[in-house]
Protein backbone atom coordinates (compact mmCIF):
# COMPACT_ATOMS: atom_id res chain seq x y z
CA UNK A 1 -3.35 -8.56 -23.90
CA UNK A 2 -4.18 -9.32 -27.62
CA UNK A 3 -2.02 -10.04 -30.42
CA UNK A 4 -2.65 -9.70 -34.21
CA UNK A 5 -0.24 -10.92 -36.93
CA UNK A 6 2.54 -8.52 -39.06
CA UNK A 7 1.74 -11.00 -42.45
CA UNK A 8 5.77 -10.61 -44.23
CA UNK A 9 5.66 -13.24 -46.97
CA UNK A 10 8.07 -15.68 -47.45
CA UNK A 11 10.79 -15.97 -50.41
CA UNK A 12 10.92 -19.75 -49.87
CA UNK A 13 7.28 -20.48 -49.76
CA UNK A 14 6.57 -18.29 -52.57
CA UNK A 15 9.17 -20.09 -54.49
CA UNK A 16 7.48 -23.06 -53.88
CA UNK A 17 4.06 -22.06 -54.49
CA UNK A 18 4.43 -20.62 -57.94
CA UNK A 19 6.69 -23.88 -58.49
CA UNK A 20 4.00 -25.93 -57.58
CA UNK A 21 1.99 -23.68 -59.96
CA UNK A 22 3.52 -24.02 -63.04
CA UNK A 23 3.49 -28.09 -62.68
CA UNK A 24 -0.08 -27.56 -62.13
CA UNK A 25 -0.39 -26.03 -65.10
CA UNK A 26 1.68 -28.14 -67.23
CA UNK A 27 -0.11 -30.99 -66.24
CA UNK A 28 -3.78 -30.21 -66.56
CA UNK A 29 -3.49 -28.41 -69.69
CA UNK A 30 -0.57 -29.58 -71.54
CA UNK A 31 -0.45 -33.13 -70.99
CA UNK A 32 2.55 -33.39 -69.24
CA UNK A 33 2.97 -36.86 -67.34
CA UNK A 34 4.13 -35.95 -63.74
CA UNK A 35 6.37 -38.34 -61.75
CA UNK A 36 4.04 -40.42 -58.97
CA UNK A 37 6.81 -39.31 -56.97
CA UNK A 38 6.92 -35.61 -57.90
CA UNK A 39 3.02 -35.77 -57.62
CA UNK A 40 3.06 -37.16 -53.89
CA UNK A 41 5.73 -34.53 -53.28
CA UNK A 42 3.10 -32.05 -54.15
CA UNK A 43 0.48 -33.15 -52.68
CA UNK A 44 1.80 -32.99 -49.61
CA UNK A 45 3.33 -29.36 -50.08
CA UNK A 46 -0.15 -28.31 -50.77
CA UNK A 47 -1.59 -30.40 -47.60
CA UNK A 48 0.93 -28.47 -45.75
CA UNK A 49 0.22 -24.94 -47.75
CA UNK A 50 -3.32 -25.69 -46.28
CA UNK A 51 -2.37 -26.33 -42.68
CA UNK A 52 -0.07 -22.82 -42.66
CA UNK A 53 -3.05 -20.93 -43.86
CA UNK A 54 -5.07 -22.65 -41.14
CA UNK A 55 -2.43 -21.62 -38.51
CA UNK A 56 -1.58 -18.27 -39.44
CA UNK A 57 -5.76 -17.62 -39.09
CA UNK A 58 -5.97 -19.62 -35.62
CA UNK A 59 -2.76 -18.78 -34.00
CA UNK A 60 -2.27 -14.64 -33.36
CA UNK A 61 -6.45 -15.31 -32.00
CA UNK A 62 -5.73 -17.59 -29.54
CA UNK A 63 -2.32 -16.38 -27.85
CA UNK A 64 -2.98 -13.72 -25.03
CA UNK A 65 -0.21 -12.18 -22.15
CA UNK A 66 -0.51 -10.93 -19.34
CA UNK A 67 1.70 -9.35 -16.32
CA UNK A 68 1.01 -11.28 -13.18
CA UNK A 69 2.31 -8.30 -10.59
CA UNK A 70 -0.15 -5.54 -11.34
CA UNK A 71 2.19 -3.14 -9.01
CA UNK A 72 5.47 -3.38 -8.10
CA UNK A 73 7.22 -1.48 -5.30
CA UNK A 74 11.22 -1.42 -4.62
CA UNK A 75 14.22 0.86 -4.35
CA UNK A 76 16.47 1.99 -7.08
CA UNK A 77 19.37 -0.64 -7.59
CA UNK A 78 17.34 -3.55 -6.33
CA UNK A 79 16.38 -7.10 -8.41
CA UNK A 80 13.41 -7.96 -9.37
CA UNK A 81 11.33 -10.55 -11.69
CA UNK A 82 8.71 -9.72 -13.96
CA UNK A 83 6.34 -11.99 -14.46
CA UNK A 84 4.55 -12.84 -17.99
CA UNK A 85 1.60 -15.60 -18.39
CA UNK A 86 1.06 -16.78 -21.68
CA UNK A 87 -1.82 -18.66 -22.34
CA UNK A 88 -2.70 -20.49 -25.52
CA UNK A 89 -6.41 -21.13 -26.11
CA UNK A 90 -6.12 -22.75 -29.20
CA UNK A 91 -5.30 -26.23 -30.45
CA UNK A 92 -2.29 -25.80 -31.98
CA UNK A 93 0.81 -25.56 -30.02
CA UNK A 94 3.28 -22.70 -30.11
CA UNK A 95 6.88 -24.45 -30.38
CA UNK A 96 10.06 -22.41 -29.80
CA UNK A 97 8.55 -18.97 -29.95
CA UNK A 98 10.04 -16.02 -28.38
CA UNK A 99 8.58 -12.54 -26.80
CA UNK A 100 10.02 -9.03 -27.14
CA UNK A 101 9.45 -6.65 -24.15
CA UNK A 102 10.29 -3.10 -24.42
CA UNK A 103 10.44 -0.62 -21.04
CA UNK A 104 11.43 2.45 -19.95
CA UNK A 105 14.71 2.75 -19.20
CA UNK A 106 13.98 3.45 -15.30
CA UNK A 107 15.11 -0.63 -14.79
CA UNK A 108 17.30 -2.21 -17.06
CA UNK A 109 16.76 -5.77 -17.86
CA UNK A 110 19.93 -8.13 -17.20
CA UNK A 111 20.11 -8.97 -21.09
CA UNK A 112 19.28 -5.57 -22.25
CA UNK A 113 19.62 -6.31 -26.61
CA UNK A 114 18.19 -2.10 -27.19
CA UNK A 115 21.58 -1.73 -28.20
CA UNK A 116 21.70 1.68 -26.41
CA UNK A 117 18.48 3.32 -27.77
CA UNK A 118 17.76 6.05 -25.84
CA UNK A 119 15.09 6.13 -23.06
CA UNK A 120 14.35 2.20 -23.35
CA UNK A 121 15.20 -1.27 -22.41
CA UNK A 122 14.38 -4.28 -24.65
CA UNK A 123 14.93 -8.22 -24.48
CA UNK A 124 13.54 -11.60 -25.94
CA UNK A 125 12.75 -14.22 -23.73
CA UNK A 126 12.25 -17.82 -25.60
CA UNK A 127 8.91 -20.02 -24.66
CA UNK A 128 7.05 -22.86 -25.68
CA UNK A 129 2.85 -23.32 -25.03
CA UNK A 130 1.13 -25.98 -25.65
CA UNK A 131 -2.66 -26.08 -27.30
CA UNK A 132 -4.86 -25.06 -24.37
CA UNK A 133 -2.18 -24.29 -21.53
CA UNK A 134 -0.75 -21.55 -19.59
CA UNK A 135 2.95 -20.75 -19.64
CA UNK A 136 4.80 -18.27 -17.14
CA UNK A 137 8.14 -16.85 -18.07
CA UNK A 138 10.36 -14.73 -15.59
CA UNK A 139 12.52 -11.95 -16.57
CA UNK A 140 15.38 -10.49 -14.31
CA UNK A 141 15.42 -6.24 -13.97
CA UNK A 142 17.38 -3.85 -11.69
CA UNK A 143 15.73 -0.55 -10.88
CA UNK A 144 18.10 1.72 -12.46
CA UNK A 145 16.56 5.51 -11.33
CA UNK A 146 13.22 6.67 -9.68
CA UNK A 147 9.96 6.73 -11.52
CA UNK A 148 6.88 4.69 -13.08
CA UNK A 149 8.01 2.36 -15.25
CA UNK A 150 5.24 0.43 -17.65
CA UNK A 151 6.17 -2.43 -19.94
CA UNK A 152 5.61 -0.14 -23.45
CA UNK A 153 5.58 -2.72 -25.96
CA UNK A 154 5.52 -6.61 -26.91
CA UNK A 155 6.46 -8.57 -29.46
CA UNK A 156 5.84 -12.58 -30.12
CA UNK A 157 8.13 -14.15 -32.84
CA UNK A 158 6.25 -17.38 -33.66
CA UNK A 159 7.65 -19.95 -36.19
CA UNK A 160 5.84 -21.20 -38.70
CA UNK A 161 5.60 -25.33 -37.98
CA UNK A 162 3.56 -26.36 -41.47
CA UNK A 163 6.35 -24.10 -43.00
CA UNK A 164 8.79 -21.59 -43.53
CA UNK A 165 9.63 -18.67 -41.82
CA UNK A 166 7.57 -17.11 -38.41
CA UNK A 167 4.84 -14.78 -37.64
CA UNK A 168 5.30 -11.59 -36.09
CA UNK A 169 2.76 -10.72 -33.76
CA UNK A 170 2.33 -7.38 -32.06
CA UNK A 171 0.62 -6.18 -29.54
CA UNK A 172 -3.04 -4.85 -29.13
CA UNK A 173 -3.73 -1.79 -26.12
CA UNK A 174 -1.72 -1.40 -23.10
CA UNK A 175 -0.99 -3.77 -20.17
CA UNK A 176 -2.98 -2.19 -16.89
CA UNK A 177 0.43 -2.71 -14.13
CA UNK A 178 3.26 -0.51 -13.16
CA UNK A 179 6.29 -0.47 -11.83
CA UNK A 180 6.94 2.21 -8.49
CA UNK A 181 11.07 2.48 -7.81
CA UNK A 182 11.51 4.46 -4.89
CA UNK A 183 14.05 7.52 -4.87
CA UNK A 184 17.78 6.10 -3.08
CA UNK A 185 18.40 8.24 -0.01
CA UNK A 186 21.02 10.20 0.63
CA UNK A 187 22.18 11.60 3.83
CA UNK A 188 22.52 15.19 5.04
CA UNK A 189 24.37 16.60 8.33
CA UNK A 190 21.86 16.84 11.08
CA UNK A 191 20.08 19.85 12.03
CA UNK A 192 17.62 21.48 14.23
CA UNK A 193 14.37 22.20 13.18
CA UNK A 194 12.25 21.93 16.61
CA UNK A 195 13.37 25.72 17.49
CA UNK A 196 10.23 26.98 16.34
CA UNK A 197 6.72 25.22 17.91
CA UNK A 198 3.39 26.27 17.27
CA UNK A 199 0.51 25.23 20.23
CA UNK A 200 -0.70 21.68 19.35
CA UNK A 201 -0.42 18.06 20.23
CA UNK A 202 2.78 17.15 19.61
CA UNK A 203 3.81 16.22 23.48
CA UNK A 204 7.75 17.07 24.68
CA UNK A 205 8.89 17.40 27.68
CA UNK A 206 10.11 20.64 27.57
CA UNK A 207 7.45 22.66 25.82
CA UNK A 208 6.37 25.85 25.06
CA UNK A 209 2.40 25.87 25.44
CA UNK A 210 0.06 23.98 28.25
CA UNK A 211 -2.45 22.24 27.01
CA UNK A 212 -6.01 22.89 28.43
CA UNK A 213 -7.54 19.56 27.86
CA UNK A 214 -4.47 17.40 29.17
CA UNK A 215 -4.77 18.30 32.93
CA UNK A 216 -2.74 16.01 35.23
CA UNK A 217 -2.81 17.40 38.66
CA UNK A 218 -2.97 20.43 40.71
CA UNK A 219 -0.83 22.61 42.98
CA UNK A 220 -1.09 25.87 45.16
CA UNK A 221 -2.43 28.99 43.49
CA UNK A 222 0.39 31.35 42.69
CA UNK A 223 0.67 35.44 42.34
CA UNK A 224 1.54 34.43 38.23
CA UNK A 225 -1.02 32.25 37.71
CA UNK A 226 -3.86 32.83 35.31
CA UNK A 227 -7.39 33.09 37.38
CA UNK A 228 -8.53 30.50 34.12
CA UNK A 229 -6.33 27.70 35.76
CA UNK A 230 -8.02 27.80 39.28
CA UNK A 231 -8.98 24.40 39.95
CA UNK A 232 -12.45 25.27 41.86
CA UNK A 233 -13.43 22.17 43.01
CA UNK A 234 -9.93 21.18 44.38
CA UNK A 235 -9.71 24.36 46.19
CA UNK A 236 -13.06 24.34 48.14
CA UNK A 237 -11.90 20.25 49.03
CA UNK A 238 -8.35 22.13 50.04
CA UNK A 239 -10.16 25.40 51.80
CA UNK A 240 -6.83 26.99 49.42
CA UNK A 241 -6.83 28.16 45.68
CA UNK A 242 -5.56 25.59 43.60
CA UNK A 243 -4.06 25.52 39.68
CA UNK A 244 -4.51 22.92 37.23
CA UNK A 245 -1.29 21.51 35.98
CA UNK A 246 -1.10 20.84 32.51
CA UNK A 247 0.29 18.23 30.30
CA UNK A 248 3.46 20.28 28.08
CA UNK A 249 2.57 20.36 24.47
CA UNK A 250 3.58 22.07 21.37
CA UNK A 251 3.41 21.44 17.52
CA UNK A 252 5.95 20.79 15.14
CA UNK A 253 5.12 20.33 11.38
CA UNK A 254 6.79 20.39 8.45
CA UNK A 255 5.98 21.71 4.99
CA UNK A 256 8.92 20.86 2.33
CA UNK A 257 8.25 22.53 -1.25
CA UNK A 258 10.00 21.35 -3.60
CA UNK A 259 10.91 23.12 -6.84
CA UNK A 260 11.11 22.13 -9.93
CA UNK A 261 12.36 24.96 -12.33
CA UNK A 262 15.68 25.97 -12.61
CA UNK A 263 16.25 29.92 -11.77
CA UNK A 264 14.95 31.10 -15.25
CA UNK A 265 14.10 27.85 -16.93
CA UNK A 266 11.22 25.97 -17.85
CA UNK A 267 14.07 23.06 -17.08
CA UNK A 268 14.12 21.11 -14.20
CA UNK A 269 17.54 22.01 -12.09
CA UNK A 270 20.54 19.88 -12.62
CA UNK A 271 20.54 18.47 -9.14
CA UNK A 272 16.80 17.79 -8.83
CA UNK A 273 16.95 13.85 -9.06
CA UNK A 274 19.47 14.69 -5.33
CA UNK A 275 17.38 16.83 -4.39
CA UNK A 276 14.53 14.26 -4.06
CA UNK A 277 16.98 11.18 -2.60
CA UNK A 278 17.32 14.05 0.35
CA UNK A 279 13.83 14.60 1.12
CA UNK A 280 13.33 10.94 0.86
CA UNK A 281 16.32 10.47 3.80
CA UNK A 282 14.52 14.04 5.28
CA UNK A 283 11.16 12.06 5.41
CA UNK A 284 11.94 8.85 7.13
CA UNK A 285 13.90 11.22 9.44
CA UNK A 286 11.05 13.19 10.19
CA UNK A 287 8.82 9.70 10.27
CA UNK A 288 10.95 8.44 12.66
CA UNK A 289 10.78 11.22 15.29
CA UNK A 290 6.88 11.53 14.66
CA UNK A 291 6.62 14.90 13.24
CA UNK A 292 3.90 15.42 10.56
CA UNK A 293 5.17 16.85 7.27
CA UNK A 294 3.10 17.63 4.12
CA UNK A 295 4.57 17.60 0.50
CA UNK A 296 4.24 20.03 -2.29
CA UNK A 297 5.98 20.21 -5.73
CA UNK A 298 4.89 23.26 -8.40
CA UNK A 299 4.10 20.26 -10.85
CA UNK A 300 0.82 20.95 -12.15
CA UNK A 301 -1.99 18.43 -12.33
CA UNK A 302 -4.27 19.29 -14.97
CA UNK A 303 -7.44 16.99 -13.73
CA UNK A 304 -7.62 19.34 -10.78
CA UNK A 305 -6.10 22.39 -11.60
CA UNK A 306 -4.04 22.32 -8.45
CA UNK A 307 -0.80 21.57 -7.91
CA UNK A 308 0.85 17.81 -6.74
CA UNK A 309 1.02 17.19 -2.97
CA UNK A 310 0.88 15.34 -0.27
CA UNK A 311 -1.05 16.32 2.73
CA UNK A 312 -0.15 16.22 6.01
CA UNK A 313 0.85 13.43 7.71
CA UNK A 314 2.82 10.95 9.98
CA UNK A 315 3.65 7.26 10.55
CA UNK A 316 4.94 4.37 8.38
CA UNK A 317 1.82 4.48 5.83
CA UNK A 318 1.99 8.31 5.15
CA UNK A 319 6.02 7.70 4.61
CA UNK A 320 4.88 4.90 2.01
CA UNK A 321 2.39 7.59 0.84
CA UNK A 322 5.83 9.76 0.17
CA UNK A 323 7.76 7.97 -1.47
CA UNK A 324 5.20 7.10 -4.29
CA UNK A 325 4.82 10.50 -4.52
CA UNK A 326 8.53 10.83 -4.88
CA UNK A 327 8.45 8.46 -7.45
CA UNK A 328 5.22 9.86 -9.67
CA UNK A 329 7.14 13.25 -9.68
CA UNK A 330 8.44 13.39 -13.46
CA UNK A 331 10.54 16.40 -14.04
CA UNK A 332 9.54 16.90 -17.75
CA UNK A 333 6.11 18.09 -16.93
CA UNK A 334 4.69 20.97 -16.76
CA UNK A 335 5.27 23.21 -14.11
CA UNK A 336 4.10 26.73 -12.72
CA UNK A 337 6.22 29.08 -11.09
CA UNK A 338 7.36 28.50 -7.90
CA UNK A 339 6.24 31.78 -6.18
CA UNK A 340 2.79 30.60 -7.13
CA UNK A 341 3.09 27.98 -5.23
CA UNK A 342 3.95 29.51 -2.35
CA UNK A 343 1.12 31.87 -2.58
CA UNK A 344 -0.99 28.86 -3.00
CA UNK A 345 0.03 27.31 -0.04
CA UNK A 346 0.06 30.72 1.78
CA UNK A 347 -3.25 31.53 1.03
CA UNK A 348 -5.10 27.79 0.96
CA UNK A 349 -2.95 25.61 3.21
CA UNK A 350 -2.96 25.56 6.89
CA UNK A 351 0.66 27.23 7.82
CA UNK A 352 3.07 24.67 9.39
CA UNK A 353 5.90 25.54 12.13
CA UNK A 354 8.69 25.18 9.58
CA UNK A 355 9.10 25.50 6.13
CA UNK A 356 11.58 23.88 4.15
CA UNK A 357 12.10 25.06 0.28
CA UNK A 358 14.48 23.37 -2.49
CA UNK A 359 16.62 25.32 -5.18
CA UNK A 360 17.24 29.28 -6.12
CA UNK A 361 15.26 32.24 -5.13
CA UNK A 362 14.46 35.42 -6.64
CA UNK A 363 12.59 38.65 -5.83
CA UNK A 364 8.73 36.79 -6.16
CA UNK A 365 9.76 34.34 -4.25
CA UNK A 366 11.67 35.80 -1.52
CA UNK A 367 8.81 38.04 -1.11
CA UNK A 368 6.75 35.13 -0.37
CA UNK A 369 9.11 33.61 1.92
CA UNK A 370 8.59 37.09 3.67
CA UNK A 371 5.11 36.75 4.03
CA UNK A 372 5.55 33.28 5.42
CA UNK A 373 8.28 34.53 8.19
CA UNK A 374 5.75 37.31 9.09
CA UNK A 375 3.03 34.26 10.15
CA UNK A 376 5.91 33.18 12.25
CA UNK A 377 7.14 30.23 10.26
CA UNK A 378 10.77 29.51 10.65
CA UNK A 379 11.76 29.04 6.66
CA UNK A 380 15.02 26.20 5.72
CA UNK A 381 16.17 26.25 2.59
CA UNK A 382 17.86 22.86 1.02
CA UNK A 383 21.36 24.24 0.20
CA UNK A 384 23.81 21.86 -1.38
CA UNK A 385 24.65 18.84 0.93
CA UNK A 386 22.62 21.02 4.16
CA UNK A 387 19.10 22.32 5.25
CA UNK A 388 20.35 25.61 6.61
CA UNK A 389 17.89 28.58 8.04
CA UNK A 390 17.33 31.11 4.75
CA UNK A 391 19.45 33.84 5.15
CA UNK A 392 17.07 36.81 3.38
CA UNK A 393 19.08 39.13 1.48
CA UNK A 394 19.04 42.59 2.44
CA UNK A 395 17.74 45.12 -0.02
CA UNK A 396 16.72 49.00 0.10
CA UNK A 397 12.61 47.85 -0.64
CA UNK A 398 13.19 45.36 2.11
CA UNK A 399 9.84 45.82 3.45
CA UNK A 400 7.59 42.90 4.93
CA UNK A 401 4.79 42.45 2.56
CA UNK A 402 0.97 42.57 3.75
């Protein structure tokens, strides 16, 4: 990152100068006999008039920064250090300087001097480079909240050293790092959502569905058995019918949607940022039984005119995958409606064994849940401090939609 110099002139020094001036003046065309003294004095001001001029040019070119951590990953309420590498390529040192960095208030910087302004966190960190060295500072942070947090601004506050006053240099572009704190978790009463199981390869003992390419063994043929499941070959080894035994299977997936309107806002609801700490604790839950859960939010992502998601997954890496999507979700975006999104994922996505839904309904969307119960997905709705099954109201229209 490149710096270039804020010039703000100096009472003193232009005291001084037009000081210096005037004597000039008196002396060359007036005659008047300086003090050897006096004249040494100003000879030297000038010499060091000279070297500021030189210093103020060579200075703001040769001072660069630069955040060592390009990413960042931790949990809200833990301590970090942020990095900064200054590096001085000139050949005059930098003595006693200090740097201003200015954040988003997502962490909060142990000596926080913003004063309170809103949405940021600032503080000045002291430092000292020598002519063609590298200096690393370290500056303390908690992560205060979930999000992306970027380092906004700098400011350098050099001193002048061939005279008075200091050099304000600010910065040039953007640094290229960020900052990822992870959504807290927060816990929510068990509950069952393994009622429901679609045919697939999630393997439990006592399942629902056989399935045909997991065949362990084989018994005697039965009135009730399927004429599909005679094991030929085993029964003309036997001289008796025999049925292939199957390994148990069934499928369990979740789909959570999340919601990010209030009921007839444009604003994100009041307990969203809770919300999102439950489906974090929901997640690792759901990571740590091995079910496969995709991620939707009706945030919409302009590049690709969709909507942002995660796909389906499972395992530690698709949980690390969720909670960076946690924390990219910013709640002042733009969103679409929510019973869009549902008809999205209706109509594009491939339907899961359970879906589970954040915040209020209304007519669109109920109807959509509708649609979703009629594919024979068991729909949960986040409710307070529970996931509880969605009670549909009843109403007099209270036909399933097509």
């Amino acid at each position: 990152m490149n710096y270039k110099v804020e010039y703000r002139p100096s009472s003193t020094m232009t005291f001084f100068i037009g000081a210096v001036a005037i004597l000039f003046i008196l002396d060359v065309f007036y005659g008047m006999q300086l003090n050897q003294w006096l004249t040494l004095s100003l000879g030297l001001f000038m010499s060091f008039f000279l070297l500021n001029l030189v210093y103020e040019k060579k200075v703001p070119d040769q001072i660069t920064a630069s955040i060592v951590d390009k990413e960042m990953r931790l949990f809200k309420n833990q301590e970090r250090m942020l990095r900064i590498r200054l590096h001085n390529g000139g050949w005059l040192p930098v003595l006693n300087g200090s740097i201003t960095l200015v954040a988003s208030d997502d962490i909060e910087f142990f000596k926080d001097t913003s004063l309170k302004i809103r949405h940021q966190t600032e503080t000045s960190v002291p430092f000292t480079v020598m002519p063609k060295s590298d200096v690393t500072i370290e500056v303390p942070f908690r992560a205060r909240k979930r999000g992306i947090v970027k380092v906004m601004d700098t400011r350098m506050k050099v001193p002048k050293i061939f005279g008075f006053g200091s050099l304000l240099l600010t910065q040039k572009g953007r640094f290229l790092h960020e900052i990822l704190v992870y959504p807290g978790q927060l816990d929510i009463p068990p509950f069952d959502m393994r009622n429901k199981t679609l045919q697939g390869l999630f393997i439990q003992k006592q399942a629902l569905y056989n399935d045909p390419m997991l065949t362990i063994g084989t018994r005697r043929y039965q009135q009730t058995d399927s004429m599909k499941d005679i094991h030929w070959k085993a029964s003309a080894k036997t001289g008796e019918l025999q049925t292939r035994i199957y390994e148990k299977t069934t499928h369990v997936s979740w789909l959570i949607a999340i919601n990010l309107r209030s009921e007839k806002t444009y604003a994100p609801p009041a307990n969203i940022e809770e919300s999102i700490e439950k489906i974090a604790y929901l997640t690792r839950m759901a990571n740590e039984a091995s079910i496969p859960y995709s991620l939707f939010t009706n945030l919409s992502t302009f590049d690709s005119r969709t909507f942002l998601n995660l796909e389906e997954g499972a395992g530690r890496l698709h949980y690390r995958k969720t909670l960076e999507t946690l924390a990219r979700i910013d709640t002042l975006s733009y969103t679409l409606s929510f019973d869009r999104l549902l008809k999205h994922i209706h109509i594009h996505e491939a339907l899961p064994s359970h879906l589970l839904f954040t915040g209020r309904t209304d007519p669109a969307i109920e109807d959509m849940l509708k649609s979703f119960r009629a594919k024979g997905v068991e729909v949960f709705q986040m409710d307070g401090d529970a996931v509880l099954p969605y009670s549909f109201p009843v109403r007099s229209d209270d036909d399933e939609p097509n």
